[in-house]
C-alpha atoms as a PDB file:
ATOM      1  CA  UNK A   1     108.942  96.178  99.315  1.00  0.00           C
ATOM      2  CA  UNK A   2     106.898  93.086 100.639  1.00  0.00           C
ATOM      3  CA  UNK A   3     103.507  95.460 100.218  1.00  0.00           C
ATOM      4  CA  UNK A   4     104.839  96.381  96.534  1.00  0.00           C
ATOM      5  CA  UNK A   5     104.981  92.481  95.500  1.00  0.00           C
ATOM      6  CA  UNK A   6     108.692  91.322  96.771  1.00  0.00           C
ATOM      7  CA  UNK A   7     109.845  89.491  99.609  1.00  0.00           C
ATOM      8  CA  UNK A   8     112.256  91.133 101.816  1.00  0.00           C
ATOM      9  CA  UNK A   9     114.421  90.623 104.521  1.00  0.00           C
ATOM     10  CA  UNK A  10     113.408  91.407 107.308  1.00  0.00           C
ATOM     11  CA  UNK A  11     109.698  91.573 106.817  1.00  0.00           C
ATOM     12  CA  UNK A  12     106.675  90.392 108.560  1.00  0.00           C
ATOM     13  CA  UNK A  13     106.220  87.496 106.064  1.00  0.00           C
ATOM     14  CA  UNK A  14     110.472  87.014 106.659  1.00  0.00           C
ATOM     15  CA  UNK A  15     111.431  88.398 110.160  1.00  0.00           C
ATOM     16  CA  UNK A  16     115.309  86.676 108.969  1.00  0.00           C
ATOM     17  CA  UNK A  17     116.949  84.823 106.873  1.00  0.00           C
ATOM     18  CA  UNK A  18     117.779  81.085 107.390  1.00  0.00           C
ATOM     19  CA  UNK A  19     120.434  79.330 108.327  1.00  0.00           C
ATOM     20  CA  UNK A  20     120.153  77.114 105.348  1.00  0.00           C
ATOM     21  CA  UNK A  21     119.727  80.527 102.695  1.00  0.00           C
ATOM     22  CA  UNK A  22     122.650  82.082 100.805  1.00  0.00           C
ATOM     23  CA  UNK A  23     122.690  85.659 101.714  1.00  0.00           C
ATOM     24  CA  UNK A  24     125.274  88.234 101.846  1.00  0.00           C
ATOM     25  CA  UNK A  25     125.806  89.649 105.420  1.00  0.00           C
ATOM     26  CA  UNK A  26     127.757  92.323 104.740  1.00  0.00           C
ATOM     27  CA  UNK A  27     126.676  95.186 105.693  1.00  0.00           C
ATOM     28  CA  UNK A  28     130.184  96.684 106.940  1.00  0.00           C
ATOM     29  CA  UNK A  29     129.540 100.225 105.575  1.00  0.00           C
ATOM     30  CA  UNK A  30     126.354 100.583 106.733  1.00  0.00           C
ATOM     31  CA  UNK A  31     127.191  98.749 110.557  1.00  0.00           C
ATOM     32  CA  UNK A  32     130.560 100.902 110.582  1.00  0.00           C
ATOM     33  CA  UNK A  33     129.277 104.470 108.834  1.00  0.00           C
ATOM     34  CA  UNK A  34     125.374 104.386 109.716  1.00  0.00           C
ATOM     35  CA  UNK A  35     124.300 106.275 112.546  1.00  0.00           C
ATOM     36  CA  UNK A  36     122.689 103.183 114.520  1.00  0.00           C
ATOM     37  CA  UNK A  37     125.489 103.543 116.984  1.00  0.00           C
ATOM     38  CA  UNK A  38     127.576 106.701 116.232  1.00  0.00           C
ATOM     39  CA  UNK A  39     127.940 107.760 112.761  1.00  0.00           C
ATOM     40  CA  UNK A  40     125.896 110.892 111.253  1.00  0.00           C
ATOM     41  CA  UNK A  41     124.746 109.196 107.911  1.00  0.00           C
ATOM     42  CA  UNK A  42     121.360 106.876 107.695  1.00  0.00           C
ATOM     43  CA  UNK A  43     122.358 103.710 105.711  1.00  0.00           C
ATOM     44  CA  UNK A  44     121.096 101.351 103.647  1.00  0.00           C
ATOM     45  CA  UNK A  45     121.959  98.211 102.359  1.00  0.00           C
ATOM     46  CA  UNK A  46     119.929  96.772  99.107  1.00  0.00           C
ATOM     47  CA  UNK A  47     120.547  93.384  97.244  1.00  0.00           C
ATOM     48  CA  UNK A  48     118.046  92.014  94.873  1.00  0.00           C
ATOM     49  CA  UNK A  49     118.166  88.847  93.715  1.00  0.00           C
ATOM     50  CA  UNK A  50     118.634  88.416  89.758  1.00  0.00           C
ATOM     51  CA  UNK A  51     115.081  87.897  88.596  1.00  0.00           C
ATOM     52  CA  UNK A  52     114.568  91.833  89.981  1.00  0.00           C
ATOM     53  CA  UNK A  53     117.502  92.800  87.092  1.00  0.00           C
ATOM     54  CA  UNK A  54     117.380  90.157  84.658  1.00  0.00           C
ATOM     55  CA  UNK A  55     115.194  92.220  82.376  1.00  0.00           C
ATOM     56  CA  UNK A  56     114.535  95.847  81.251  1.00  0.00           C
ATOM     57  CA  UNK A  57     110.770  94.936  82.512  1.00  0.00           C
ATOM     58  CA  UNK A  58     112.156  93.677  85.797  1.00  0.00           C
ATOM     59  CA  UNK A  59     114.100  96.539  86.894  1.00  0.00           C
ATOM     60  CA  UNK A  60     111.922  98.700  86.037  1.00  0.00           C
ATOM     61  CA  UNK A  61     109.175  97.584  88.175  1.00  0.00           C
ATOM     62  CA  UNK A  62     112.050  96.715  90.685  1.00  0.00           C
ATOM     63  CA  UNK A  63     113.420 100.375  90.514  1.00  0.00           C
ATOM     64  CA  UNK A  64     109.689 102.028  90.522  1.00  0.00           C
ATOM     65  CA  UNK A  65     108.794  99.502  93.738  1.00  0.00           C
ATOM     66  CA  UNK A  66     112.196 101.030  95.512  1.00  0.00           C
ATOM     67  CA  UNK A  67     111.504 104.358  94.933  1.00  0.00           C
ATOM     68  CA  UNK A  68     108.371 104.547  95.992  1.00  0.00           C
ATOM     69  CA  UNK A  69     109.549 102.406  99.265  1.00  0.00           C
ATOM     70  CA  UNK A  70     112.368 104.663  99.955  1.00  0.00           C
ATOM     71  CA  UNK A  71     109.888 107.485  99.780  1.00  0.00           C
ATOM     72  CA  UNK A  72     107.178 106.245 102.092  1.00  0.00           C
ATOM     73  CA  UNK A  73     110.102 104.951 104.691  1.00  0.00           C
ATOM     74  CA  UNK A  74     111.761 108.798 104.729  1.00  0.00           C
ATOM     75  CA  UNK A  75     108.178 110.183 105.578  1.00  0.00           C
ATOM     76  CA  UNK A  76     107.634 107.505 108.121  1.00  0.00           C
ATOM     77  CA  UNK A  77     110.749 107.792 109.838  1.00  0.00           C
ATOM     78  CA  UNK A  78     112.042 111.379 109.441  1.00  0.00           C
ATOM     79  CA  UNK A  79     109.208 113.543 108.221  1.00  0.00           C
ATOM     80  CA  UNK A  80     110.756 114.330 104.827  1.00  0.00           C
ATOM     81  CA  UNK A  81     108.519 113.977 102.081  1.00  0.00           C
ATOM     82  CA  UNK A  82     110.906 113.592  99.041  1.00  0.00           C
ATOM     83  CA  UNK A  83     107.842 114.227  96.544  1.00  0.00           C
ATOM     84  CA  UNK A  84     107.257 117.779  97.580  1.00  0.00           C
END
């Protein structure tokens, strides 16, 4: 997401958040059901913050940005390419 124009967590720019930042830390499902340690599903875990939804405008160029990041991470990582 950071190269499509948002700052993420963790990045490059943002290796983690700060002490001082309000972020959720859930991340239950994806800790308890992900298969990181044991489980046979790849999670992930996606928050935006409200000026990605506050608009039709916004989440569109949110949604189009996390597409085509959730497509370029499955090739990466697994080989699958979802647009073929």
């Amino acid at each position: 997401m950071m190269d499509r124009g948002f700052d993420s967590i963790p990045s490059s720019k943002i290796p983690s958040a700060s002490r001082d930042d309000e972020y959720f830390e859930g991340a239950y499902n994806t800790r308890t059901h992900g298969s990181l340690i044991s489980g046979k599903v790849s999670g992930i875990q996606i928050e935006f913050p409200y000026n990605c939804r506050d608009s039709k405008e916004s989440r569109v160029k949110t949604a189009k940005a996390l597409v085509s990041s959730i497509i370029e991470y499955m090739l990466i990582h697994f080989g699958i390419d979802l647009k073929n």
